[in-house]
N, C-alpha and C. Protein backbone atom coordinates (compact mmCIF):
# COMPACT_ATOMS: atom_id res chain seq x y z
N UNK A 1 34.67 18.00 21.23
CA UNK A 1 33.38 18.60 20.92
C UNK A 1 32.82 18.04 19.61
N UNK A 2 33.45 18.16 18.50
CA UNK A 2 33.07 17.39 17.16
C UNK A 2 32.94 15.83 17.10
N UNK A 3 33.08 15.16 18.36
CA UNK A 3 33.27 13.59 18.24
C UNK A 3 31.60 13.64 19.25
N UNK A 4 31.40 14.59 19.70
CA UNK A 4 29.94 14.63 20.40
C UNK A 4 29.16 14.93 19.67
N UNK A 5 29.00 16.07 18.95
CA UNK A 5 28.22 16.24 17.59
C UNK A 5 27.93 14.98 17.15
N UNK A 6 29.36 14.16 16.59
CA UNK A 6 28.96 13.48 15.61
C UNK A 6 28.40 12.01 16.19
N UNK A 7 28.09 12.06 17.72
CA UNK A 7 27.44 11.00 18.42
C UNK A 7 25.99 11.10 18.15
N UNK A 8 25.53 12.38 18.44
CA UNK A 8 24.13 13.12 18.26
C UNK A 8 23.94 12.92 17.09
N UNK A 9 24.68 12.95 16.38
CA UNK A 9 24.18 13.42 14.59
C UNK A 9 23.72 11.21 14.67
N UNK A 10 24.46 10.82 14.66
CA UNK A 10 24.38 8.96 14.99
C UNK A 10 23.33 8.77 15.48
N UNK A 11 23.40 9.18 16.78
CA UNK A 11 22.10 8.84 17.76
C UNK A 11 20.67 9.14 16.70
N UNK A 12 20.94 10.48 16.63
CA UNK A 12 19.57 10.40 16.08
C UNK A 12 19.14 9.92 14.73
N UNK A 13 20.28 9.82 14.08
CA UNK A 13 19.56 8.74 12.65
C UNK A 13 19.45 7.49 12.80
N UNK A 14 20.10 6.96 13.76
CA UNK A 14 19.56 5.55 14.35
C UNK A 14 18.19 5.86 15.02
N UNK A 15 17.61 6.55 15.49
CA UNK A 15 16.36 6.78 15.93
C UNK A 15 15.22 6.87 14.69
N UNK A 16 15.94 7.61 13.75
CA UNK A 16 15.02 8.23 12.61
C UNK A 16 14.78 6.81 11.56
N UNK A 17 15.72 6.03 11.67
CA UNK A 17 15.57 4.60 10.98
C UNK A 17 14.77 4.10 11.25
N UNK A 18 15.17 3.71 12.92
CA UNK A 18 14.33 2.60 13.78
C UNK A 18 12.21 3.37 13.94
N UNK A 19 12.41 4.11 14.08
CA UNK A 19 11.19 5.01 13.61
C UNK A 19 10.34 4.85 12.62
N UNK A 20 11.44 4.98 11.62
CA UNK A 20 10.94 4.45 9.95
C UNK A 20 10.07 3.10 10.18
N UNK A 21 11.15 2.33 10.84
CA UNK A 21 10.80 1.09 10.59
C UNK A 21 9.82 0.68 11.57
N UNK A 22 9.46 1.33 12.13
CA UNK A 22 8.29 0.64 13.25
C UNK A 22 6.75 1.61 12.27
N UNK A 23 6.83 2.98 11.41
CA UNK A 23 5.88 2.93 10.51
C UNK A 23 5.92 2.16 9.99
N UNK A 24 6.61 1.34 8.70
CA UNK A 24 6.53 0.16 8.06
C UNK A 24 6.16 -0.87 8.60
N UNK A 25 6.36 -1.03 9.71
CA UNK A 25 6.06 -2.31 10.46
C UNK A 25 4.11 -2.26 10.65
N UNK A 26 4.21 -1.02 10.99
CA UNK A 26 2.52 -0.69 11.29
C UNK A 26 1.80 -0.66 10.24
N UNK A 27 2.06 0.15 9.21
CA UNK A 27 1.51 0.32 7.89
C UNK A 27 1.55 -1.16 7.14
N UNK A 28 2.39 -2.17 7.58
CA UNK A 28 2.31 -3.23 7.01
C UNK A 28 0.93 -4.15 7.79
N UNK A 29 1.37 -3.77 8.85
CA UNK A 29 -0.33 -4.55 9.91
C UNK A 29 -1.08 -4.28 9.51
N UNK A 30 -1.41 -3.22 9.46
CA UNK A 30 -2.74 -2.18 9.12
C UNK A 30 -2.77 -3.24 7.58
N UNK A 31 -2.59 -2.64 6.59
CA UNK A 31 -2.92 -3.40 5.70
C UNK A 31 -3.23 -4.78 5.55
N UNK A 32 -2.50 -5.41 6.39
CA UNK A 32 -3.09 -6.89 6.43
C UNK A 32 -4.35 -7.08 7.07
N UNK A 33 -4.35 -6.52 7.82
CA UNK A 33 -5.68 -6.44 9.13
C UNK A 33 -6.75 -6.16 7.82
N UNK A 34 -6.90 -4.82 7.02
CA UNK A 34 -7.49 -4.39 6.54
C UNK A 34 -8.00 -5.77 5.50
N UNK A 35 -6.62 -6.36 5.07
CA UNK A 35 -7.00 -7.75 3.94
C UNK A 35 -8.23 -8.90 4.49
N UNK A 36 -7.67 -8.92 5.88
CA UNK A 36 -8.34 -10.11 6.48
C UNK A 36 -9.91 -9.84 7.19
N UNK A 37 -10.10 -8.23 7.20
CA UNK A 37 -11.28 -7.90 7.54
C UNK A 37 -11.92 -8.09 6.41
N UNK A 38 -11.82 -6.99 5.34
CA UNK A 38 -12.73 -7.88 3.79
C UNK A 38 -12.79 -9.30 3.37
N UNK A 39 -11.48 -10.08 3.71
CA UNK A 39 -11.87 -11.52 3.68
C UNK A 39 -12.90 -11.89 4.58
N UNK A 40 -13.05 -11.42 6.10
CA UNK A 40 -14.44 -11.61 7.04
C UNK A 40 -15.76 -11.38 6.43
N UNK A 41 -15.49 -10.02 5.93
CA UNK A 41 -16.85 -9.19 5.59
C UNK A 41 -17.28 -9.82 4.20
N UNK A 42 -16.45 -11.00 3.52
CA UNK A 42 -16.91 -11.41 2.10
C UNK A 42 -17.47 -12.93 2.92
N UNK A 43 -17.17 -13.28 3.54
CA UNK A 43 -17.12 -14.48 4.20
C UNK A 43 -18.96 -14.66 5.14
N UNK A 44 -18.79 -13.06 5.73
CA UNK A 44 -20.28 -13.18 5.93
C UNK A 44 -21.80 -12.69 5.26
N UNK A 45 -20.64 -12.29 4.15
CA UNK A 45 -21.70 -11.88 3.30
C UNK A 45 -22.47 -10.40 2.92
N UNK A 46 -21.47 -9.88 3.68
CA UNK A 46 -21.58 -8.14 3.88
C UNK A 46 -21.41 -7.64 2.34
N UNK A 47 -22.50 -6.42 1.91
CA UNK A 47 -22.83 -5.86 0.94
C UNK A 47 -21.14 -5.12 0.47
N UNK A 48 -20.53 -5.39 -0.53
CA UNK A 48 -19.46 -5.34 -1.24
C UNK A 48 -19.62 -3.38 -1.52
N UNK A 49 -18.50 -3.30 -1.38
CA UNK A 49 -18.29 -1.45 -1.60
C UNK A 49 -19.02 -0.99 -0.61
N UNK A 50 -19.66 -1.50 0.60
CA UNK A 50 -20.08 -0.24 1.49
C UNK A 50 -19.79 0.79 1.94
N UNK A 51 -20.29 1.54 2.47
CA UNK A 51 -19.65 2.77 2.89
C UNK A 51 -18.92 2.45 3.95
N UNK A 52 -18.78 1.54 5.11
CA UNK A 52 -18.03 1.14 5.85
C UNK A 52 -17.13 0.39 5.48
N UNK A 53 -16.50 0.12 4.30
CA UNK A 53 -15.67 -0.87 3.73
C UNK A 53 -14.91 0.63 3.02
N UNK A 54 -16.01 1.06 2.08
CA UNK A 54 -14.81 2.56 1.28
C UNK A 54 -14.25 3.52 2.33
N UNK A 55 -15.09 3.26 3.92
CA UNK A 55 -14.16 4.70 4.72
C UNK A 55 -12.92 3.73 5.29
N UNK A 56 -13.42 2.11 5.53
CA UNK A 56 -11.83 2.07 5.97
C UNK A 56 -10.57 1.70 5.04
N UNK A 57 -11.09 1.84 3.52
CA UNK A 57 -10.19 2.08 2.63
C UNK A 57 -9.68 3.40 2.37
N UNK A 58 -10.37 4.07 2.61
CA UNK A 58 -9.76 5.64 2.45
C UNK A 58 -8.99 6.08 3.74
N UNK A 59 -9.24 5.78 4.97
CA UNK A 59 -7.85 5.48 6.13
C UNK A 59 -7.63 5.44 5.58
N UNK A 60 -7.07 4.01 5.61
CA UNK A 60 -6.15 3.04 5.21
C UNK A 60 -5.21 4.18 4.21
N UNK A 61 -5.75 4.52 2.97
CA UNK A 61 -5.07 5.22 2.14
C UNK A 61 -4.62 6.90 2.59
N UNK A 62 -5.10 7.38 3.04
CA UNK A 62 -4.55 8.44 3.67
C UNK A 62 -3.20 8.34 5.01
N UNK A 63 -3.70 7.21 5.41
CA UNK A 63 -2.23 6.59 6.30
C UNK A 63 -1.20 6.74 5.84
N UNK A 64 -1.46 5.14 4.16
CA UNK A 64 -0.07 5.24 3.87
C UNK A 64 -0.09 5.33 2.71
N UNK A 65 -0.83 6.12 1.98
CA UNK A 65 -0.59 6.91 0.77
C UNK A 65 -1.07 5.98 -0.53
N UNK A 66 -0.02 6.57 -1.40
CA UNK A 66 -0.07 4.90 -2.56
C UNK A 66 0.01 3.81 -2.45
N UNK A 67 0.78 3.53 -1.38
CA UNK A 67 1.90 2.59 -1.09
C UNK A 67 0.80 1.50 -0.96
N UNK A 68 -0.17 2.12 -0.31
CA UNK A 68 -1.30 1.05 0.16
C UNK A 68 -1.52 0.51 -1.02
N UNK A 69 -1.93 0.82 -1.76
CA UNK A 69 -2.85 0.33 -2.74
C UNK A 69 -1.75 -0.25 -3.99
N UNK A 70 -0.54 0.03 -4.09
CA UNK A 70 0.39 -0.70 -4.61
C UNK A 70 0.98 -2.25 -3.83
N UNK A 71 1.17 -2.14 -2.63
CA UNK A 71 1.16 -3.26 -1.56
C UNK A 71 0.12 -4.04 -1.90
N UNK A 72 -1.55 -3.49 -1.45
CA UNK A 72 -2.81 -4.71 -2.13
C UNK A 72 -2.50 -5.23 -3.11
N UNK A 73 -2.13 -3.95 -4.26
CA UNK A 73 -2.00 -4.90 -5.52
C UNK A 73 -0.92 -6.08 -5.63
N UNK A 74 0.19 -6.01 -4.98
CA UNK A 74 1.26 -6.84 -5.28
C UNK A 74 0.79 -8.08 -4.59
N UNK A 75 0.20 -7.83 -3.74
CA UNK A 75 -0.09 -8.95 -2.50
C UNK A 75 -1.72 -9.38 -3.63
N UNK A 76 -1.86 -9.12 -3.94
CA UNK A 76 -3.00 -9.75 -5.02
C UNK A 76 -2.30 -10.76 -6.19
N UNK A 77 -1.12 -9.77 -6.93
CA UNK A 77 -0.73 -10.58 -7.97
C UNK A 77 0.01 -11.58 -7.31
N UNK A 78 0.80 -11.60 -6.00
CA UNK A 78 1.52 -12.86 -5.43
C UNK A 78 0.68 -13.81 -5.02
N UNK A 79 -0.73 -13.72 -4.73
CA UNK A 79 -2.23 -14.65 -4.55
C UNK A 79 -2.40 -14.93 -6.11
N UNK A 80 -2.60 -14.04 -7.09
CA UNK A 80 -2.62 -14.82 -8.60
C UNK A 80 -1.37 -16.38 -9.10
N UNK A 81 -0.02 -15.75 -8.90
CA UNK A 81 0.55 -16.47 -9.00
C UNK A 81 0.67 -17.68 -8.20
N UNK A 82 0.47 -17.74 -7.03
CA UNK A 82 0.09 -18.59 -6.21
C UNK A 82 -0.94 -19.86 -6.92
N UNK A 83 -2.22 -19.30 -7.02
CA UNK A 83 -3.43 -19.54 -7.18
C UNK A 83 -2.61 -20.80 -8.63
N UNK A 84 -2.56 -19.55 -9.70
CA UNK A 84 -1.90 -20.66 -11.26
C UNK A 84 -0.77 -21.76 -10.76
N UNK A 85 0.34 -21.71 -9.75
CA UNK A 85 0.72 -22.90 -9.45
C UNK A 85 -0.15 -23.89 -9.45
N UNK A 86 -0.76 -23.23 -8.11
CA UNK A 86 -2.02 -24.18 -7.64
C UNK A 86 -2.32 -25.51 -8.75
N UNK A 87 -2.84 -24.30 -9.45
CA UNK A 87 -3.70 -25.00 -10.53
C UNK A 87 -2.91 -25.63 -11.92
N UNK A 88 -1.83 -25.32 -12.00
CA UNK A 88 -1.02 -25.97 -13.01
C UNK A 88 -0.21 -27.63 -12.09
N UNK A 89 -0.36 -27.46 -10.96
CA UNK A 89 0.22 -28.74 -10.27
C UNK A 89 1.68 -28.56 -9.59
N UNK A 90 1.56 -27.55 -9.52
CA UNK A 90 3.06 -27.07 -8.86
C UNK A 90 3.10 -26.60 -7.59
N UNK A 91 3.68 -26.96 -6.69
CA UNK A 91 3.92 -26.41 -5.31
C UNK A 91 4.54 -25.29 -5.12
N UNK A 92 4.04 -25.03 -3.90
CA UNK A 92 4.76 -23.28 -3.76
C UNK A 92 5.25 -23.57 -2.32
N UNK A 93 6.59 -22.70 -1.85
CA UNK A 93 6.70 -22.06 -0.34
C UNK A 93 5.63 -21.92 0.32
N UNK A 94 4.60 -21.50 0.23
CA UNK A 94 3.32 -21.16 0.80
C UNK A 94 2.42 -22.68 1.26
N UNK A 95 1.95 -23.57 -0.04
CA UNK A 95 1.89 -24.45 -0.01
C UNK A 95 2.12 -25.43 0.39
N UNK A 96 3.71 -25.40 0.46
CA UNK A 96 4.52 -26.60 1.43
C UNK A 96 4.47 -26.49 3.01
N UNK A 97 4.61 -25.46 3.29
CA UNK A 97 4.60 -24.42 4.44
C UNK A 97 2.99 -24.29 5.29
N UNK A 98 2.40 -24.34 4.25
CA UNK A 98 0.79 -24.26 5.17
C UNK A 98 -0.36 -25.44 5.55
N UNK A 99 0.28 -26.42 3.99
CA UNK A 99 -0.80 -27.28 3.53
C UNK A 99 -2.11 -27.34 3.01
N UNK A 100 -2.87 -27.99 2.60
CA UNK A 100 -4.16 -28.12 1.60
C UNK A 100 -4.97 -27.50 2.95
N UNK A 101 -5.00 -27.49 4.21
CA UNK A 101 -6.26 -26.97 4.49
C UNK A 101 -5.83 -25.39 4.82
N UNK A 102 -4.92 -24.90 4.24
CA UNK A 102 -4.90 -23.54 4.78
C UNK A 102 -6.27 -23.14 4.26
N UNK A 103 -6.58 -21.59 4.94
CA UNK A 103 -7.36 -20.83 5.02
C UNK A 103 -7.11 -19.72 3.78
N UNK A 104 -8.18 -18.85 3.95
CA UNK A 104 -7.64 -17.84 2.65
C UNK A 104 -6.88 -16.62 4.02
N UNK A 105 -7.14 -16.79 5.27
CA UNK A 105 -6.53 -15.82 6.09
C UNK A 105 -5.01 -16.13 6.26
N UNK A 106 -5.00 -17.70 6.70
CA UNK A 106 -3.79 -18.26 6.87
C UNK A 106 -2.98 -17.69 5.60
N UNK A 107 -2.89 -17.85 3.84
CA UNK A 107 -2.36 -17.56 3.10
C UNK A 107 -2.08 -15.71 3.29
N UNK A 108 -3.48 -14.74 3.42
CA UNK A 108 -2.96 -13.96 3.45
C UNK A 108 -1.84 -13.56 4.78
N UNK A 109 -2.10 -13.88 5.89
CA UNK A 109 -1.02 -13.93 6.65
C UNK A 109 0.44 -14.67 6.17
N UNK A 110 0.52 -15.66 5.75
CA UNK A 110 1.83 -15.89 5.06
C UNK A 110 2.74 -15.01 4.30
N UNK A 111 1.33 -14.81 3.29
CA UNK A 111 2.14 -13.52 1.73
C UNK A 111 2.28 -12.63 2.90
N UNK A 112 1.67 -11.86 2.99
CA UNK A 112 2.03 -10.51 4.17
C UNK A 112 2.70 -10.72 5.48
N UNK A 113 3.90 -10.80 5.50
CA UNK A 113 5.05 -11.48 6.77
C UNK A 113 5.09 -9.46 7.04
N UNK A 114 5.41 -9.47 8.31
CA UNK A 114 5.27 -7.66 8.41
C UNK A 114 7.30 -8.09 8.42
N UNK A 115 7.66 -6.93 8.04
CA UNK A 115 8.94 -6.58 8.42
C UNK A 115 9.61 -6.81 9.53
């Protein structure tokens, strides 16, 4: 009886992981999606802070909390650092990996690999 328990008690935190990890997995899409839509909407020229740009930032943030907006930021400063290679003459993983005509989507798809 206690070796069944402790199958159930297993079973289901392997569920509660794999669970975890398919939010992370989503919350990681979502955010990228979200990156590569403002890269669209800057691209065609769409009025910056709209109200259709702040509601699907506020999703976005009610989804996944801080996390969001700590994720943008990191995924910003790993595009800064990027960028100063760039420009100091130094190659990056990204760089080697994509080449001179990447895109600014292609890069953000790189930095943002989902889980």
């Amino acid at each position: 009886m206690f070796k069944w328990f402790r199958n159930v008690a297993i079973e289901r935190e392997l569920s509660d992981i794999l669970d975890r990890h398919q939010q992370v997995r989503q919350d990681a899409s979502d955010i990228r999606n979200y990156l590569l839509w403002v890269l669209e909407q800057d691209r065609l020229g769409a009025e910056k802070f709209s109200d259709d740009a702040l509601n699907r930032a506020e999703e976005l943030y009610q989804q996944v909390g801080a996390g969001a907006l700590y994720w943008m930021t990191d995924i910003a400063a790993q595009m800064v650092v990027l960028s100063e290679a760039t420009l100091r003459g130094f190659s990056t993983n990204v760089g080697i990996e994509l080449g001179g005509s990447a895109t600014a989507e292609d890069i953000v798809k790189k930095v943002v690999q989902l889980p």
